[in-house]
Each structure stands twice: as structure tokens, then as C-alpha cells.
C-alpha atoms as a PDB file:
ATOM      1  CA  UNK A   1     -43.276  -1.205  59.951  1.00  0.00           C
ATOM      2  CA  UNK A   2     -39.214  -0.424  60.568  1.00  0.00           C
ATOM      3  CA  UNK A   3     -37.912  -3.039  58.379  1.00  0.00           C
ATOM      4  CA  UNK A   4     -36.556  -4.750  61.475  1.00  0.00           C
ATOM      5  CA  UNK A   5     -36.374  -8.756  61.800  1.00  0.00           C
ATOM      6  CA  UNK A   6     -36.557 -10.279  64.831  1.00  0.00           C
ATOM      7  CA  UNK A   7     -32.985 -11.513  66.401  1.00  0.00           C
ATOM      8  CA  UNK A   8     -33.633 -14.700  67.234  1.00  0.00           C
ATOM      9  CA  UNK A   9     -33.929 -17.349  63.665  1.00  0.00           C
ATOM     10  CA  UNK A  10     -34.993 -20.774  64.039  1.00  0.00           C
ATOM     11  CA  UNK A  11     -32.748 -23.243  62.409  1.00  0.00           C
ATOM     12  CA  UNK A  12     -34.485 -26.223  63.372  1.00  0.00           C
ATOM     13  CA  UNK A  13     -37.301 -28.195  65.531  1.00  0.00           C
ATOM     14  CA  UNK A  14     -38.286 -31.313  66.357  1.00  0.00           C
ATOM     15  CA  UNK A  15     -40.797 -32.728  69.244  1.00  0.00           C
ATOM     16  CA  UNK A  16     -40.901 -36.368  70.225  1.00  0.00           C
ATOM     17  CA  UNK A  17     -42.724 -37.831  73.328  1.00  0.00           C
ATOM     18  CA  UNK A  18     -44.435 -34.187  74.544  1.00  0.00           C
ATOM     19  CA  UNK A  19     -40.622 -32.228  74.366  1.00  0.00           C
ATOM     20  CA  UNK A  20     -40.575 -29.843  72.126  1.00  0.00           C
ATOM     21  CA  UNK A  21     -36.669 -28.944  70.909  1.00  0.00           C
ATOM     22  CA  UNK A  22     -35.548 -25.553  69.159  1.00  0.00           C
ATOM     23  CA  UNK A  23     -32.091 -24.772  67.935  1.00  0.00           C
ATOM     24  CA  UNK A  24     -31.940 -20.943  67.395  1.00  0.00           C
ATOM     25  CA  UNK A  25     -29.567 -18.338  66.609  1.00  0.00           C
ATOM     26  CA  UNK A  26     -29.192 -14.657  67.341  1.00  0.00           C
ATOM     27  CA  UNK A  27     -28.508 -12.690  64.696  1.00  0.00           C
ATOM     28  CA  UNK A  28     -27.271  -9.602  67.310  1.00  0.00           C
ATOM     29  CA  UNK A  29     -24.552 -11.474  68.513  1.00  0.00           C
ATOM     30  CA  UNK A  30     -23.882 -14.961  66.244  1.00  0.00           C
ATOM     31  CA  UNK A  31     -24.687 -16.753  69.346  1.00  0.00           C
ATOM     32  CA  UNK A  32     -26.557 -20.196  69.147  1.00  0.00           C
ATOM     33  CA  UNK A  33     -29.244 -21.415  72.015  1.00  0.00           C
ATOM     34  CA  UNK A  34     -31.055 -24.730  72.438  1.00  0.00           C
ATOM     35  CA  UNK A  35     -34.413 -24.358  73.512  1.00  0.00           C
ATOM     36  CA  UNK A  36     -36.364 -27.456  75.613  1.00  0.00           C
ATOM     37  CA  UNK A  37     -40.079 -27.450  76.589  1.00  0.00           C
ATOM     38  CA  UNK A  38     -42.671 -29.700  77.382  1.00  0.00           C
ATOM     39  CA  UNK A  39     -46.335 -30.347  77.344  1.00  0.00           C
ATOM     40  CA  UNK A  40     -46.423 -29.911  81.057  1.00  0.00           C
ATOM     41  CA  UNK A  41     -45.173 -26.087  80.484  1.00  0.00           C
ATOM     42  CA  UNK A  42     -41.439 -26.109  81.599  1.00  0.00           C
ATOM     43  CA  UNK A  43     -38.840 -24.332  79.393  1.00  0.00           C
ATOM     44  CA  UNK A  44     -35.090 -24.356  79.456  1.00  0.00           C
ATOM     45  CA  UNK A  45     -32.474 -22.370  77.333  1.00  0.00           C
ATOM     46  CA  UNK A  46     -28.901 -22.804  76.840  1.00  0.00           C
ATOM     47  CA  UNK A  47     -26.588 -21.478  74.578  1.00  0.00           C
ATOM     48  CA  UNK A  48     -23.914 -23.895  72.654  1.00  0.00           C
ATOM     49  CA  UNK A  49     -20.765 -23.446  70.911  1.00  0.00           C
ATOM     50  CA  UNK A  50     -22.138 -22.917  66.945  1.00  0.00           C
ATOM     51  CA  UNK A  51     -19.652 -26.227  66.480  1.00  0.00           C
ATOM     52  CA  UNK A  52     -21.680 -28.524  68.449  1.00  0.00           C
ATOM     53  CA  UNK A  53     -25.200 -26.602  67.894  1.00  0.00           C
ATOM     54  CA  UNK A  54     -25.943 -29.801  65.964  1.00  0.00           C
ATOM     55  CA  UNK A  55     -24.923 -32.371  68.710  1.00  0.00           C
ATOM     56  CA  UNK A  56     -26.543 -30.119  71.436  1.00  0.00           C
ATOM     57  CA  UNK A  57     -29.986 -29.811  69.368  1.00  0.00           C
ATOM     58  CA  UNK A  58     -29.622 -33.666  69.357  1.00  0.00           C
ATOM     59  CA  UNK A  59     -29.027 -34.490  72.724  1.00  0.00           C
ATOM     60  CA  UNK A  60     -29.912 -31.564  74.345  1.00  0.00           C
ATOM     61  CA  UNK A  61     -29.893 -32.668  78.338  1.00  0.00           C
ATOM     62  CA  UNK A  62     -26.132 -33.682  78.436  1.00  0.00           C
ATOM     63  CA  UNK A  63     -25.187 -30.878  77.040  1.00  0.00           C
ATOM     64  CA  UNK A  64     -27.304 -28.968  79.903  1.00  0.00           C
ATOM     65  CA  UNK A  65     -26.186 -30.973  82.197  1.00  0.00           C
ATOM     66  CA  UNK A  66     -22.599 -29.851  81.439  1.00  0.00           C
ATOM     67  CA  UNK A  67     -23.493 -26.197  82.228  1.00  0.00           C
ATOM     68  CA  UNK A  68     -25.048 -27.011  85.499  1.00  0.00           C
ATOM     69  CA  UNK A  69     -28.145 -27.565  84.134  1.00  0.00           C
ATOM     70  CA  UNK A  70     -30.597 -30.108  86.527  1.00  0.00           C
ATOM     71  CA  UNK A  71     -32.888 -31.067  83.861  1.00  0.00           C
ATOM     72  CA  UNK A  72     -33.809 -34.610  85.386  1.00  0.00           C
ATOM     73  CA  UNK A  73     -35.533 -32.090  87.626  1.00  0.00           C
ATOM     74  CA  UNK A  74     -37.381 -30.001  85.563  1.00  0.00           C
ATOM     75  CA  UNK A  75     -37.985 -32.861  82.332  1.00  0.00           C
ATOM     76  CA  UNK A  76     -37.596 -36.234  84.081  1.00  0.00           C
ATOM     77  CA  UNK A  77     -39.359 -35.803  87.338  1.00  0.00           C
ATOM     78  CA  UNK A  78     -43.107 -37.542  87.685  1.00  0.00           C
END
């Protein structure tokens, strides 16, 4: 063992209604990421300002939306 942690540090989680929602931060670089997935297997990532990494983990597709983000296609779709 090298005494190494892993970069990325989960700050929080929560799942409601099959998503599954992780705020994370990277250690490396101080950067923060939102992380989306659902029971049916799709995944998105996006990083955040660390001043609305609260907000974001909250309401995570607007804020993807804003960075071009389609999630009504990948989440919302039947």
C-alpha cells in the first residue's frame, strides 16, 4: 500500500425515485462535480462552481442544462 487516497471524496448522496445523486470533490484540483445516475444505467457528470455545489447537488438538471447538458434525454425520456 502507497499511502495514497483516492482523488475523488464524496461529500454527499441522496437517491429518490430510481436517480441516484453524488456531489464529489477532487482533491487534485479543488474542483467539485455532480454526479446523476439511474436505475436504468445512464450516468452524467458535471462539474459546479464549489459556491453553488449545494444548489447544483439539489437541483442537479438545471444546472446541466445550463452547460449544454440534454438531460430530458438521457433521465426524462420513456
Amino acid at each position: 500500500m502507497t499511502g495514497r487516497t483516492a482523488p475523488l471524496r464524496e461529500l454527499d448522496r441522496r437517491t429518490a425515485g430510481g436517480v441516484d445523486v453524488a456531489l464529489l470533490w477532487n482533491r487534485l484540483d479543488n474542483s467539485v462535480i455532480v454526479s446523476v445516475s439511474n436505475t436504468r444505467g445512464m450516468h452524467l457528470q458535471f462539474g459546479t462552481e464549489p459556491g453553488t455545489a449545494r444548489d447544483a447537488f439539489n437541483h442537479p438538471y438545471p444546472y446541466a442544462a445550463a452547460q449544454g447538458l440534454r438531460c430530458e434525454d438521457v433521465f426524462l425520456a420513456a
